[in-house]
Every structure is written in C-alpha cells, then in structure tokens.
PDB file of N, CA and C in Angstrom:
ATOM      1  N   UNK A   1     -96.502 -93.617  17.546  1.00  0.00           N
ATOM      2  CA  UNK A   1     -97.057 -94.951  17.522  1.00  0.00           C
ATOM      3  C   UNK A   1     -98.244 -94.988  18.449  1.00  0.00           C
ATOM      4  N   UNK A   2     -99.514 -95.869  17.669  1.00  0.00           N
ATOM      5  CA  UNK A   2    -100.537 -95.853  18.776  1.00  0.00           C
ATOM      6  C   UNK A   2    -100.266 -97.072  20.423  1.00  0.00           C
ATOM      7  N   UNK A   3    -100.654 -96.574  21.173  1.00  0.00           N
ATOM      8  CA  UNK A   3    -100.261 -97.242  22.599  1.00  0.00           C
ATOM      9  C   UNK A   3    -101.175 -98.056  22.799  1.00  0.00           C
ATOM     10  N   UNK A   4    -102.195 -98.674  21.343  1.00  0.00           N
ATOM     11  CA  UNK A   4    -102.913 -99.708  21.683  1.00  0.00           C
ATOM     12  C   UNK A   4    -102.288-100.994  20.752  1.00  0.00           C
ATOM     13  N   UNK A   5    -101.018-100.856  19.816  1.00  0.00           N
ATOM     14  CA  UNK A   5    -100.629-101.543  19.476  1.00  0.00           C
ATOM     15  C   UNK A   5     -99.704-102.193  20.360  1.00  0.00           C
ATOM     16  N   UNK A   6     -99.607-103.732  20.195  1.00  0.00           N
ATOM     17  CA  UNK A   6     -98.619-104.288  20.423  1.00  0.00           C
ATOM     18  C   UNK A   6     -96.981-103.881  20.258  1.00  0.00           C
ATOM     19  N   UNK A   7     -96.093-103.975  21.296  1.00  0.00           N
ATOM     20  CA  UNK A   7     -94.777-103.785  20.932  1.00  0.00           C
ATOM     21  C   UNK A   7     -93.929-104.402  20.099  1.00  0.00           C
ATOM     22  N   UNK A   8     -93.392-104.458  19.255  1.00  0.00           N
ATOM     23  CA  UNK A   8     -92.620-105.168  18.571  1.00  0.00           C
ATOM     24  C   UNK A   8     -91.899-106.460  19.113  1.00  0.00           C
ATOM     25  N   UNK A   9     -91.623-106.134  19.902  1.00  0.00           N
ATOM     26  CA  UNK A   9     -91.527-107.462  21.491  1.00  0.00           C
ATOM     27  C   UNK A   9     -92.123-107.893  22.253  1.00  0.00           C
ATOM     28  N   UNK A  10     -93.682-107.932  21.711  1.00  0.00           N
ATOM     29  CA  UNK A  10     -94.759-108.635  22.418  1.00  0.00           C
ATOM     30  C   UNK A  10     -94.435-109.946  22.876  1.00  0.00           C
ATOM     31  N   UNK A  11     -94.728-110.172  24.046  1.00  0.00           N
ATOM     32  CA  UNK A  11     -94.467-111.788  24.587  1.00  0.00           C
ATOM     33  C   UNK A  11     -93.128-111.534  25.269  1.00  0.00           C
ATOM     34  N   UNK A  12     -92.106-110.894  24.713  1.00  0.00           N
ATOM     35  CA  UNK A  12     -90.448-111.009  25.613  1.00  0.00           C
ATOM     36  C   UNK A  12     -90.014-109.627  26.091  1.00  0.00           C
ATOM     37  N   UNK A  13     -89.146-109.696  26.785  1.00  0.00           N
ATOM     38  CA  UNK A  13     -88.638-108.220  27.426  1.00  0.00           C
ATOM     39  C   UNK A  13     -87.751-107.525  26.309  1.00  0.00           C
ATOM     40  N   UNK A  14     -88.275-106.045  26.466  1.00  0.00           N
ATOM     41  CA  UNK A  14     -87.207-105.436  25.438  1.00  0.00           C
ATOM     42  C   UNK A  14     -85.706-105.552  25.590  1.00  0.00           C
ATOM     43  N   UNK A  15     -85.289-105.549  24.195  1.00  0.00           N
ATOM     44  CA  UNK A  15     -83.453-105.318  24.225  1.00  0.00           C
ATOM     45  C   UNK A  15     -83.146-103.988  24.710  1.00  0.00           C
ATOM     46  N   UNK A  16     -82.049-104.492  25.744  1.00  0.00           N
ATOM     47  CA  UNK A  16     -81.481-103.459  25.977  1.00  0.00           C
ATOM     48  C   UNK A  16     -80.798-102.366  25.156  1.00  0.00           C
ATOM     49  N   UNK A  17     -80.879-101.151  25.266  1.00  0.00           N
ATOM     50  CA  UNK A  17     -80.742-100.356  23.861  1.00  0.00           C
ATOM     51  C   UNK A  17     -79.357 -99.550  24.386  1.00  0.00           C
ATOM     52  N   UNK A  18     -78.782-100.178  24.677  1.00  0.00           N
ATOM     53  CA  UNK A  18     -77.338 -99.651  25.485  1.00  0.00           C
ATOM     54  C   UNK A  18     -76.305-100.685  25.249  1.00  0.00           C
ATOM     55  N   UNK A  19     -74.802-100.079  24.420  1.00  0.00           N
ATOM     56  CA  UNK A  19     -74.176-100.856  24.500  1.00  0.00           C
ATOM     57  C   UNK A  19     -74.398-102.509  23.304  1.00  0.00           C
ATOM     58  N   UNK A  20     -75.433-102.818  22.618  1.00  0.00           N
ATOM     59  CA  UNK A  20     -75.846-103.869  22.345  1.00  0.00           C
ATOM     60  C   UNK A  20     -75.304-104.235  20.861  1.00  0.00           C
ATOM     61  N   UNK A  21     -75.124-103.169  20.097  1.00  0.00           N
ATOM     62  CA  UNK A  21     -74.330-103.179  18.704  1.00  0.00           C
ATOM     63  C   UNK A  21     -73.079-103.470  18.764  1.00  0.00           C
ATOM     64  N   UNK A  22     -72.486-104.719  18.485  1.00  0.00           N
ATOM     65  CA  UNK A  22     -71.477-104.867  18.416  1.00  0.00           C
ATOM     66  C   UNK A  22     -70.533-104.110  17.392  1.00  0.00           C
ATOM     67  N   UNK A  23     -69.280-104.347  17.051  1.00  0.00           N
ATOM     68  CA  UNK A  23     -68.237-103.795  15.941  1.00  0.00           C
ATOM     69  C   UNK A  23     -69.092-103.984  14.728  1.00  0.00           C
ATOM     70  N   UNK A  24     -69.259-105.210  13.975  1.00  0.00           N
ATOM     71  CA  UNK A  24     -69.839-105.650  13.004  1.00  0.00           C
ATOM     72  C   UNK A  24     -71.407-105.353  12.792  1.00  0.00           C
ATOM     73  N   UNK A  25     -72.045-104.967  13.566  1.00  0.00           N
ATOM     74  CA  UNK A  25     -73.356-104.337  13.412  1.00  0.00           C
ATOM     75  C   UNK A  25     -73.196-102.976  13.254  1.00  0.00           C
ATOM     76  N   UNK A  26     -74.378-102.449  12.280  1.00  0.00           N
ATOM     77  CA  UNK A  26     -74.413-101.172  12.222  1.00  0.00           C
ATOM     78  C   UNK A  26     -76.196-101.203  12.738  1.00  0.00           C
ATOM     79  N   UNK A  27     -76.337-100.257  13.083  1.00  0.00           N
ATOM     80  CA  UNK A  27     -77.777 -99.900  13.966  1.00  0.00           C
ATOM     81  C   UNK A  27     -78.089 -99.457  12.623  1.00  0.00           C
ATOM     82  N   UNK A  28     -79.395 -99.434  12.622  1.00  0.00           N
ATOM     83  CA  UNK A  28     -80.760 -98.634  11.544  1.00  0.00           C
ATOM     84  C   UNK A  28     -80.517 -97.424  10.719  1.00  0.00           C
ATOM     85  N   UNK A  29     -79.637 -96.348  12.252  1.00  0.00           N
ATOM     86  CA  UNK A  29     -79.997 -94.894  11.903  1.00  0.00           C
ATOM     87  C   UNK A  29     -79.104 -94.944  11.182  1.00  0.00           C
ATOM     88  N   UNK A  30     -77.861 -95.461  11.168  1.00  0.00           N
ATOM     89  CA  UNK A  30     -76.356 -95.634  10.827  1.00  0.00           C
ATOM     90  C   UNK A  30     -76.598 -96.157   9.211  1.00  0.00           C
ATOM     91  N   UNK A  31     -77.469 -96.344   8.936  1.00  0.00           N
ATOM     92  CA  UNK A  31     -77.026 -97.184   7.466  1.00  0.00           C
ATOM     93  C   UNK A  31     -77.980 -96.130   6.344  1.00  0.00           C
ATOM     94  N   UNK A  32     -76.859 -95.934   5.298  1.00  0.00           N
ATOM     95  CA  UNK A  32     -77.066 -94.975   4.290  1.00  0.00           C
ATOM     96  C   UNK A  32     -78.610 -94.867   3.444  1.00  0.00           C
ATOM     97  N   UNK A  33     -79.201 -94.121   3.737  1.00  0.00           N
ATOM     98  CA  UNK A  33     -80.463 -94.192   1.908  1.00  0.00           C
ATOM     99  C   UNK A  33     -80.546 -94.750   1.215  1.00  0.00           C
ATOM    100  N   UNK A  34     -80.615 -96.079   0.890  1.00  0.00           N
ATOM    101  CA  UNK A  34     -80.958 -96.166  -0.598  1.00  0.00           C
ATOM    102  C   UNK A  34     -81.518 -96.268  -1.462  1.00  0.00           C
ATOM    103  N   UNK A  35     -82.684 -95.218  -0.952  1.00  0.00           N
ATOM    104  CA  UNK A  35     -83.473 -95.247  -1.912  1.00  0.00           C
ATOM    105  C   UNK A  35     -83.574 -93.811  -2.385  1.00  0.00           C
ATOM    106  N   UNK A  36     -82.628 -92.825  -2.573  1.00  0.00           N
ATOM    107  CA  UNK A  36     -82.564 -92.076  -3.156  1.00  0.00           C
ATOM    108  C   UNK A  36     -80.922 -91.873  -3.686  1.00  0.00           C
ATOM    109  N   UNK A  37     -80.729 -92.035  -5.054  1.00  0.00           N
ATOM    110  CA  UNK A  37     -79.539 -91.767  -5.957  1.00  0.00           C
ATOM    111  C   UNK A  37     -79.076 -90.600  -6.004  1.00  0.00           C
ATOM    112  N   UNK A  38     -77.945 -90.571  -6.543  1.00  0.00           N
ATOM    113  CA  UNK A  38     -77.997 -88.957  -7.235  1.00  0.00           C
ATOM    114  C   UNK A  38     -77.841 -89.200  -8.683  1.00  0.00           C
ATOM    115  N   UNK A  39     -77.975 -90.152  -8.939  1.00  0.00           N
ATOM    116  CA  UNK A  39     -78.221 -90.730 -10.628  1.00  0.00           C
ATOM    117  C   UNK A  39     -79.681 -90.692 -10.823  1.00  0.00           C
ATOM    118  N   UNK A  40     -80.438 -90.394  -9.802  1.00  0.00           N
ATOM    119  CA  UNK A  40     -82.129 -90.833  -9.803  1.00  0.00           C
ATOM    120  C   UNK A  40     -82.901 -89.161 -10.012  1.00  0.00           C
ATOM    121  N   UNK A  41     -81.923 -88.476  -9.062  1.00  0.00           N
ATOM    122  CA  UNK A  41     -82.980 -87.078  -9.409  1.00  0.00           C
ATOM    123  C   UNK A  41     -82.361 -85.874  -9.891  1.00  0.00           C
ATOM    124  N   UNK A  42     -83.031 -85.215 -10.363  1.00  0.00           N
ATOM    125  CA  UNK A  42     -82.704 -84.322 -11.969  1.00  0.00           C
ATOM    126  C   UNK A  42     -81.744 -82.961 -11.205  1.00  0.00           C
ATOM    127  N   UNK A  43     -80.663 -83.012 -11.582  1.00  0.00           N
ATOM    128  CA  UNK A  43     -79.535 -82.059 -11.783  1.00  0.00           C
ATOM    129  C   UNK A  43     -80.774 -80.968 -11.807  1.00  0.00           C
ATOM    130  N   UNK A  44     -79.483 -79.609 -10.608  1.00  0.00           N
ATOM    131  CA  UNK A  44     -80.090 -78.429 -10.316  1.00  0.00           C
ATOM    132  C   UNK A  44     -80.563 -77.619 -11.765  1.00  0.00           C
ATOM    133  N   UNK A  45     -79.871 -77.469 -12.778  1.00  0.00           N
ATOM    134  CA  UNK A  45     -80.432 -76.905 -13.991  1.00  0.00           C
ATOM    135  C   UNK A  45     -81.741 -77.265 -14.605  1.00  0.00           C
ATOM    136  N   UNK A  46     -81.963 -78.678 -14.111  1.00  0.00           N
ATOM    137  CA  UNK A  46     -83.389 -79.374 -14.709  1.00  0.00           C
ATOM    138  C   UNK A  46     -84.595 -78.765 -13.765  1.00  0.00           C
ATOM    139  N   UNK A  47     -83.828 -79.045 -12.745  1.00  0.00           N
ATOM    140  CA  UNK A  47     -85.226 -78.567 -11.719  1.00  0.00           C
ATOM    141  C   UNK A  47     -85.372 -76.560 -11.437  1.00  0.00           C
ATOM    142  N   UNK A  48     -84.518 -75.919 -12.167  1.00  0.00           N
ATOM    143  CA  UNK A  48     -85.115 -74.596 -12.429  1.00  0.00           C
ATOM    144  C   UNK A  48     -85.605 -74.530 -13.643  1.00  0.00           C
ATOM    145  N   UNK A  49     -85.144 -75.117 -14.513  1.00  0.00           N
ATOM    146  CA  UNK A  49     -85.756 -75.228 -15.650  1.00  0.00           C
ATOM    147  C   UNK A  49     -87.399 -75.705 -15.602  1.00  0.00           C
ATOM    148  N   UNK A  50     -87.863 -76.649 -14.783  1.00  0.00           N
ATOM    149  CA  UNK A  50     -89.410 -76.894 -14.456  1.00  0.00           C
ATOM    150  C   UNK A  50     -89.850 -75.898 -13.700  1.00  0.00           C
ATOM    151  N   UNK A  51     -88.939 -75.032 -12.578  1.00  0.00           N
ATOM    152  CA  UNK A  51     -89.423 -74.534 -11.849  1.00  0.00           C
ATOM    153  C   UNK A  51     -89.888 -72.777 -13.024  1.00  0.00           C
ATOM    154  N   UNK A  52     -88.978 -72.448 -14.048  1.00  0.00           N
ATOM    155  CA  UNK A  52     -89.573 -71.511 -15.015  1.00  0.00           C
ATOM    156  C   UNK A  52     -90.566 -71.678 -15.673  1.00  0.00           C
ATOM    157  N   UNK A  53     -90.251 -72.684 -16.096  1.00  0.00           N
ATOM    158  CA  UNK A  53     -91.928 -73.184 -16.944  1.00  0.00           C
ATOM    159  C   UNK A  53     -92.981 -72.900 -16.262  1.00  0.00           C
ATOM    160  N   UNK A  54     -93.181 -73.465 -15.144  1.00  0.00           N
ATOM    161  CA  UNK A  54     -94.226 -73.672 -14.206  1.00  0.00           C
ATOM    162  C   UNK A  54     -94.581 -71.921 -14.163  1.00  0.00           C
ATOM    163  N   UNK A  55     -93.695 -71.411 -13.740  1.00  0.00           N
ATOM    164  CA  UNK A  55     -93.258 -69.575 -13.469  1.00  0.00           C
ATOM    165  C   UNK A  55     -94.192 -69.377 -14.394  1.00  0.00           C
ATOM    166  N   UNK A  56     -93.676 -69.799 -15.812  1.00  0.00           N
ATOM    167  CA  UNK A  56     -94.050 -68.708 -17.172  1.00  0.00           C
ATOM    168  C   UNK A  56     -95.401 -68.976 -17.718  1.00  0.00           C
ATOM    169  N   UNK A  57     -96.382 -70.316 -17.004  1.00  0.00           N
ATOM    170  CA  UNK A  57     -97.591 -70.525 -17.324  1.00  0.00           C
ATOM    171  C   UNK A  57     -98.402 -70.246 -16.597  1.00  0.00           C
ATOM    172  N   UNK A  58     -98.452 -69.881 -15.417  1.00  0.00           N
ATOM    173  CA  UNK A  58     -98.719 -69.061 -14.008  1.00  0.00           C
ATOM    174  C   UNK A  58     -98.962 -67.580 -14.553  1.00  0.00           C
ATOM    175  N   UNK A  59     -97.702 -66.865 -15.088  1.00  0.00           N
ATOM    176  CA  UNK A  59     -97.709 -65.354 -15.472  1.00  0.00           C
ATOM    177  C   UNK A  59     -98.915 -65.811 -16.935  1.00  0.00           C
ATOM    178  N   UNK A  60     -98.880 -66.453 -17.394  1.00  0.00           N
ATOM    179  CA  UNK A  60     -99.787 -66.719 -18.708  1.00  0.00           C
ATOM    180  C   UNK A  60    -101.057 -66.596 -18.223  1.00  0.00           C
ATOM    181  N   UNK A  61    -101.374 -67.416 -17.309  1.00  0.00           N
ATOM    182  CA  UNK A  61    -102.814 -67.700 -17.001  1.00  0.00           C
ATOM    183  C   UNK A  61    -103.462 -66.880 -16.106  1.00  0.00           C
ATOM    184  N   UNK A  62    -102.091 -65.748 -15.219  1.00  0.00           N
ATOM    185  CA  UNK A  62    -102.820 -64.652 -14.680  1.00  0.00           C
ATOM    186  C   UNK A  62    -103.507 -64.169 -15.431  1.00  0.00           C
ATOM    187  N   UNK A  63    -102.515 -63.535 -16.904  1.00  0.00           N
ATOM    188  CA  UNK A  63    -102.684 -62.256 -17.498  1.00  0.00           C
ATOM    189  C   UNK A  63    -104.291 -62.529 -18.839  1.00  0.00           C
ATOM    190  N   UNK A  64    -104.566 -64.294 -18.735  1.00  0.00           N
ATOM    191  CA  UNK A  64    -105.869 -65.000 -19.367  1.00  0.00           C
ATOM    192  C   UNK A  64    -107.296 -64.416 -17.932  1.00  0.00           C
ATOM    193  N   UNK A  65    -106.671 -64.969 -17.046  1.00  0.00           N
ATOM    194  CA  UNK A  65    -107.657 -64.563 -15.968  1.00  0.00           C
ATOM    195  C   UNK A  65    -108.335 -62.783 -16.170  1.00  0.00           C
ATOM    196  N   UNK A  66    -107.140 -61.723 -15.424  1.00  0.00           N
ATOM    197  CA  UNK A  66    -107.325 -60.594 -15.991  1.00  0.00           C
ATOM    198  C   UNK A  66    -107.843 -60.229 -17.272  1.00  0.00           C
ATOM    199  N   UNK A  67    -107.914 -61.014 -18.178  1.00  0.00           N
ATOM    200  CA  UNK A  67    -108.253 -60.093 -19.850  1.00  0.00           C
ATOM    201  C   UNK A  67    -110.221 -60.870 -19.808  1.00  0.00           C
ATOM    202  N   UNK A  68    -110.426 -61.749 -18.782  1.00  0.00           N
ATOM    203  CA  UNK A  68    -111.643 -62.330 -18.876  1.00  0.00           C
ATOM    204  C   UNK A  68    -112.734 -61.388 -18.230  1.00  0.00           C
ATOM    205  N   UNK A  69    -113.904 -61.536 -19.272  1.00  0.00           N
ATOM    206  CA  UNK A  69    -115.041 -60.412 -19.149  1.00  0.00           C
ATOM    207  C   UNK A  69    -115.941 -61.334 -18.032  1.00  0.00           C
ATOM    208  N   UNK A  70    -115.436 -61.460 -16.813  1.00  0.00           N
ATOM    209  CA  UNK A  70    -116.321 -61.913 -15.936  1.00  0.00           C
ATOM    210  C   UNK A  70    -116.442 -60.843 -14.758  1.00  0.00           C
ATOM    211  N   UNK A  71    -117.466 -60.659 -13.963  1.00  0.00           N
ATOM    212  CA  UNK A  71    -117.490 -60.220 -12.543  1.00  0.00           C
ATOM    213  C   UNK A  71    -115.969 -60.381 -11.832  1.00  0.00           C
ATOM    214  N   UNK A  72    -115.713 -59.070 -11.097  1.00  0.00           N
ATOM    215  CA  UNK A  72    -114.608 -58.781 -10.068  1.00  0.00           C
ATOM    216  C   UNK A  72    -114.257 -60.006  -9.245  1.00  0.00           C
ATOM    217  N   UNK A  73    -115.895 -60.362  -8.906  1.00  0.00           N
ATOM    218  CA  UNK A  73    -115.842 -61.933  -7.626  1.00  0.00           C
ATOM    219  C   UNK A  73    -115.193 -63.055  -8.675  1.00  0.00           C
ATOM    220  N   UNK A  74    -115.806 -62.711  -9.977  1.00  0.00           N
ATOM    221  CA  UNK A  74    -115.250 -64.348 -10.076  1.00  0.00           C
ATOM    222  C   UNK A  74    -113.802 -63.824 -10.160  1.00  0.00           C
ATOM    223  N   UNK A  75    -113.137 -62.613 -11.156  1.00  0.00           N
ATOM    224  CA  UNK A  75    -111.499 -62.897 -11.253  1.00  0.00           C
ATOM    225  C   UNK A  75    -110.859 -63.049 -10.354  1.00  0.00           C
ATOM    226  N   UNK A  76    -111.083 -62.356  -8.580  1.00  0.00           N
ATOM    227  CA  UNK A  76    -110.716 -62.581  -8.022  1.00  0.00           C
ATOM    228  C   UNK A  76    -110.316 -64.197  -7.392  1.00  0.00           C
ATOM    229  N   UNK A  77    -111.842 -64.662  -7.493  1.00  0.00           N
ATOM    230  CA  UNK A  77    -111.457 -66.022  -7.128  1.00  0.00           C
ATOM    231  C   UNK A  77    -110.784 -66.852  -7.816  1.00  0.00           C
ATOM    232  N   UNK A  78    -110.233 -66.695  -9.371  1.00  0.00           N
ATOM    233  CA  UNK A  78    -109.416 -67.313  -9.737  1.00  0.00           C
ATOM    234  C   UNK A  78    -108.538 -66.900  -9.687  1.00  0.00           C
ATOM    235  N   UNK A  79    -108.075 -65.589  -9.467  1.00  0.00           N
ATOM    236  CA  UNK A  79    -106.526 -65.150  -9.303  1.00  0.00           C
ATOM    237  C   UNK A  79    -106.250 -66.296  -7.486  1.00  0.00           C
ATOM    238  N   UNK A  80    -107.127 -66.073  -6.667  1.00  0.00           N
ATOM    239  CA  UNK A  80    -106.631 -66.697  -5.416  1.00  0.00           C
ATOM    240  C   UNK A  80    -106.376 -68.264  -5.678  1.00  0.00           C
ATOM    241  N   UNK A  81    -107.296 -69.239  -6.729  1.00  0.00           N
ATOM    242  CA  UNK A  81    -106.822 -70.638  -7.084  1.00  0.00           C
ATOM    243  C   UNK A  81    -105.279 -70.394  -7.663  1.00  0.00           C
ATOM    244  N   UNK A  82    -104.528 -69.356  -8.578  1.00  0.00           N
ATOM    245  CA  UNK A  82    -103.718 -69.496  -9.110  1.00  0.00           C
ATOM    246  C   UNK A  82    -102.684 -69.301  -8.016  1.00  0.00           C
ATOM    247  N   UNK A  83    -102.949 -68.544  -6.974  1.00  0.00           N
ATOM    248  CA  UNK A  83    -101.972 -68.074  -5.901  1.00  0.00           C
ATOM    249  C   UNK A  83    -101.919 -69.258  -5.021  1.00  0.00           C
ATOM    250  N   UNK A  84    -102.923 -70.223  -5.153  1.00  0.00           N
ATOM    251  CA  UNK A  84    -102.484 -71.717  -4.524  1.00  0.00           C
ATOM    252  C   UNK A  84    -101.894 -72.578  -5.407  1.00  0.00           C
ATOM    253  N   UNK A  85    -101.744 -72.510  -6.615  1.00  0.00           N
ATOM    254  CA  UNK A  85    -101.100 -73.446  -7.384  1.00  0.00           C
ATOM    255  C   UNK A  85     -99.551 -72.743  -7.537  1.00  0.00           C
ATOM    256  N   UNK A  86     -99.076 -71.250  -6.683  1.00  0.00           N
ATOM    257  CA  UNK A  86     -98.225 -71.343  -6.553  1.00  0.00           C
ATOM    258  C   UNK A  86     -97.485 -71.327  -5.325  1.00  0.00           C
ATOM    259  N   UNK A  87     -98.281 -71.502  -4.201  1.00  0.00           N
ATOM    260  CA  UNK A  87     -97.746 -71.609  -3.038  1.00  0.00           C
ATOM    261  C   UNK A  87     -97.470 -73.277  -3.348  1.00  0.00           C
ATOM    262  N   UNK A  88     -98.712 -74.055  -3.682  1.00  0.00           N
ATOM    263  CA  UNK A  88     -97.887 -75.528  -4.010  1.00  0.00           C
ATOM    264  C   UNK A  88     -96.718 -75.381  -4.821  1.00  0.00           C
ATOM    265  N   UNK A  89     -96.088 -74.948  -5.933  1.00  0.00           N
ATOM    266  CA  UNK A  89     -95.362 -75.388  -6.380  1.00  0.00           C
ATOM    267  C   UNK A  89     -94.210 -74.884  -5.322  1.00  0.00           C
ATOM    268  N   UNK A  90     -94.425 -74.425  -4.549  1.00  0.00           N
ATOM    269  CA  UNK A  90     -92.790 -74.775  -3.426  1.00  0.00           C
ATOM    270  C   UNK A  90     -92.489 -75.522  -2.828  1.00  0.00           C
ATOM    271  N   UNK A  91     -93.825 -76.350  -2.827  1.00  0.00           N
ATOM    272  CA  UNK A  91     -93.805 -77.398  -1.969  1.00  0.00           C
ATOM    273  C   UNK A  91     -93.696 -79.215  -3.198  1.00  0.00           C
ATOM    274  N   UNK A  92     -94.153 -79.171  -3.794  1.00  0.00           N
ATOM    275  CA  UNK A  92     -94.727 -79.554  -4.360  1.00  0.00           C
ATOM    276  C   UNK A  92     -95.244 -79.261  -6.261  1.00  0.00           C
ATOM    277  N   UNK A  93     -93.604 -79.621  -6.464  1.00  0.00           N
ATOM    278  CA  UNK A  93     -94.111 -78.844  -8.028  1.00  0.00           C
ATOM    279  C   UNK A  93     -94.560 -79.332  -9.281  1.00  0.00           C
ATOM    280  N   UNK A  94     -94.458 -80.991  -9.415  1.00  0.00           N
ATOM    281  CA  UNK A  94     -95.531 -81.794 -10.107  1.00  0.00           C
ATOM    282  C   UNK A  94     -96.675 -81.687  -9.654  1.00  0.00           C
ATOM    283  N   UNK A  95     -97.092 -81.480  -8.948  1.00  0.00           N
ATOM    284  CA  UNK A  95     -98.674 -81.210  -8.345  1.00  0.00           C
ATOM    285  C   UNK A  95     -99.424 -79.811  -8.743  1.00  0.00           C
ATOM    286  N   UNK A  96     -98.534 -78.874  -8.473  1.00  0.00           N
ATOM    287  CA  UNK A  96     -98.360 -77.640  -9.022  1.00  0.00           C
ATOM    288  C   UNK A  96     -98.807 -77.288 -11.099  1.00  0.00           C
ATOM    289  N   UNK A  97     -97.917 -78.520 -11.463  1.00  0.00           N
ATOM    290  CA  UNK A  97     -97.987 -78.338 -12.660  1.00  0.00           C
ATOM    291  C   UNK A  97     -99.531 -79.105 -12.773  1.00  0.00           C
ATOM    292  N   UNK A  98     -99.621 -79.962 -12.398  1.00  0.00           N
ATOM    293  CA  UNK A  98    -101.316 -81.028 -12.410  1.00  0.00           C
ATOM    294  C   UNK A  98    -102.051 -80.216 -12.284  1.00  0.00           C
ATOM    295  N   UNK A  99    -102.002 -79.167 -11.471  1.00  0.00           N
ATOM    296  CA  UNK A  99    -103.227 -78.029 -10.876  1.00  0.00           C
ATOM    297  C   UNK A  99    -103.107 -77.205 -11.881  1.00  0.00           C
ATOM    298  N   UNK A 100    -102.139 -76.524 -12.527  1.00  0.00           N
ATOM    299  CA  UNK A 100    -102.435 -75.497 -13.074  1.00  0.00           C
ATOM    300  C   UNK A 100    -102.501 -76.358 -14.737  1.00  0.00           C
ATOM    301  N   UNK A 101    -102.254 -77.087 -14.944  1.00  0.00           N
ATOM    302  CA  UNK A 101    -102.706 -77.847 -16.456  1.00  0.00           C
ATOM    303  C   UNK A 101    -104.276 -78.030 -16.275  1.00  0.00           C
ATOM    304  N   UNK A 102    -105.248 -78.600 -15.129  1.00  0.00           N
ATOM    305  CA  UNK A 102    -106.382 -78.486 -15.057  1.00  0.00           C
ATOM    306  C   UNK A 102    -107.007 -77.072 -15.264  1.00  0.00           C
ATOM    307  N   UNK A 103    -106.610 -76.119 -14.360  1.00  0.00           N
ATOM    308  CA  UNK A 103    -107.095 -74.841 -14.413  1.00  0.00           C
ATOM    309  C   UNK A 103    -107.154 -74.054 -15.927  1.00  0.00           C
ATOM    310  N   UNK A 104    -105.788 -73.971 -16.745  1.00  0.00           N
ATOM    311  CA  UNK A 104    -106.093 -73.616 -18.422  1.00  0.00           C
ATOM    312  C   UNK A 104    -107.039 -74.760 -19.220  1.00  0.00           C
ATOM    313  N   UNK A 105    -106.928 -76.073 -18.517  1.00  0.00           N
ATOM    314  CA  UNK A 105    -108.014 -76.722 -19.616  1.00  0.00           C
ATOM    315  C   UNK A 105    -109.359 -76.052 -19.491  1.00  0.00           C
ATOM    316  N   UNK A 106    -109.830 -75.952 -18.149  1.00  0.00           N
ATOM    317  CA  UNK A 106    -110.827 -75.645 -17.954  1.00  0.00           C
ATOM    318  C   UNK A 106    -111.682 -74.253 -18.449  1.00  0.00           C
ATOM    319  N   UNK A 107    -110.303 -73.172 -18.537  1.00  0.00           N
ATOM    320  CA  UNK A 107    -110.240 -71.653 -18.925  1.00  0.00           C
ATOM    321  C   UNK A 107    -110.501 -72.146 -20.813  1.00  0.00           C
ATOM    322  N   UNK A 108    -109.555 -73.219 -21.268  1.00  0.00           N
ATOM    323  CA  UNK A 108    -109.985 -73.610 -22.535  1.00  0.00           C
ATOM    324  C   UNK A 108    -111.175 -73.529 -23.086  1.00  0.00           C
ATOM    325  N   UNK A 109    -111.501 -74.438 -22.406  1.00  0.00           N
ATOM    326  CA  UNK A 109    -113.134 -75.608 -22.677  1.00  0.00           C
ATOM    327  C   UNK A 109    -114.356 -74.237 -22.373  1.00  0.00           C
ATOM    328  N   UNK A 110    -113.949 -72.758 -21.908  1.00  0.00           N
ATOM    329  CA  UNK A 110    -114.615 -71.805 -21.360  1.00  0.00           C
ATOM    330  C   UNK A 110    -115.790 -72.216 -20.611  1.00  0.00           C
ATOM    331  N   UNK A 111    -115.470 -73.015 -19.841  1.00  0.00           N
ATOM    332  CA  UNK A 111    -115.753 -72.447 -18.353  1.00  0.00           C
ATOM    333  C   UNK A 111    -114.607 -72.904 -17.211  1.00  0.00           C
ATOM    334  N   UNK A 112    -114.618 -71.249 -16.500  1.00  0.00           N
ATOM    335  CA  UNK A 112    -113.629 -70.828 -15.855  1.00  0.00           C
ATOM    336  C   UNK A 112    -114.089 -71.669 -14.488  1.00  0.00           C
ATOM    337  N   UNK A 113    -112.781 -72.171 -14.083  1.00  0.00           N
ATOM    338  CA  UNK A 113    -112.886 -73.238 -12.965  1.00  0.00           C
ATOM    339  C   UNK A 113    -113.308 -72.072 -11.688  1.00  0.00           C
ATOM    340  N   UNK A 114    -114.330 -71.871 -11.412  1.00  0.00           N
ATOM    341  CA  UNK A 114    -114.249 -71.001 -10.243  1.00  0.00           C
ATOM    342  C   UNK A 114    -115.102 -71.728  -9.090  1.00  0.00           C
ATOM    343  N   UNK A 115    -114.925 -72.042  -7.870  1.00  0.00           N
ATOM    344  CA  UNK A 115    -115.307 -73.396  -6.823  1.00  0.00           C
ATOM    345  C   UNK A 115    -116.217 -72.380  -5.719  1.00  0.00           C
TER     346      UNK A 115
END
C-alpha cells in the first residue's frame, strides 16, 4: 500500500487487531472463495486436452517455420517467438493459444511474423 494514502481509519484510532472477533464473527482471511467453483473450471482431462492441442500446433508450426525458404536469422527468430508462446503457455495458456493463432495467421497470409 502507498504511505501517501489515507488509512482506512482516517479521522479515528485503529481497531485493535487482538482478541476483537468475537464467536459469531469470522475475520476476512477465515471466509471461503467464492469466487472460484469447482463447477466453474474445466476437469483435469479438459485442461490436458487444451494443453495437447496447444502441444500439437506448436510441433506444427515449428516444423512450417523449418520447411520456410527464408534466411537462418529470420528462422531463427521465429523459432525463438514460438519458444515464447511456449514458455507462456505454462503460465498462461489462453494467451498462449492467442499468440500462437496470430503467429500461423500471419505464416498464412505469407508474411512471416518476424519483429
């Protein structure tokens, strides 16, 4: 928090943070998620199942990169964009898929996304 904002108890003395929750109160940290289900996000089979796809269009678009009659510099530099669209997808694997759906359009439309 910045130390030029006001405290949440601007104007009065802070609550004492000891002791102050009664039986019938539950404090902040104490109270469950709810904003994440397990009705809300996709069963482990779904999410390897995206995570292959993602895999098997990656190995696709290497082996498009490699078969392209361009200079060493450029394949290289697109093999290194593809090696970031898969370090994102560990992190980050809708984003992953966004990046590498741009990158084959672009390999499409022939010209090779190279930055």
């Amino acid at each position: 928090m910045h130390r030029d904002l006001e405290p949440p108890y601007a104007g009065r003395e802070p609550a004492p943070t000891e002791g102050t929750a009664g039986p019938t109160e539950s404090r902040i940290d104490d109270r469950p998620d709810d904003d994440t289900s397990p009705t809300e996000e996709p069963d482990e089979s779904e999410v390897a199942a995206r995570y292959a796809l993602v895999a098997e269009r990656l190995k696709q678009a290497h082996a498009r990169v490699h078969a392209l009659n361009v200079p060493a510099e450029a394949k290289t530099a697109l093999t290194r964009q593809l090696l970031i669209v898969t370090e994102t997808a560990k992190r980050d694997l809708p984003e992953a898929a966004r990046r590498l759906s741009c990158f084959v359009r672009d390999l499409d439309e022939g010209h090779p996304p190279v930055h």
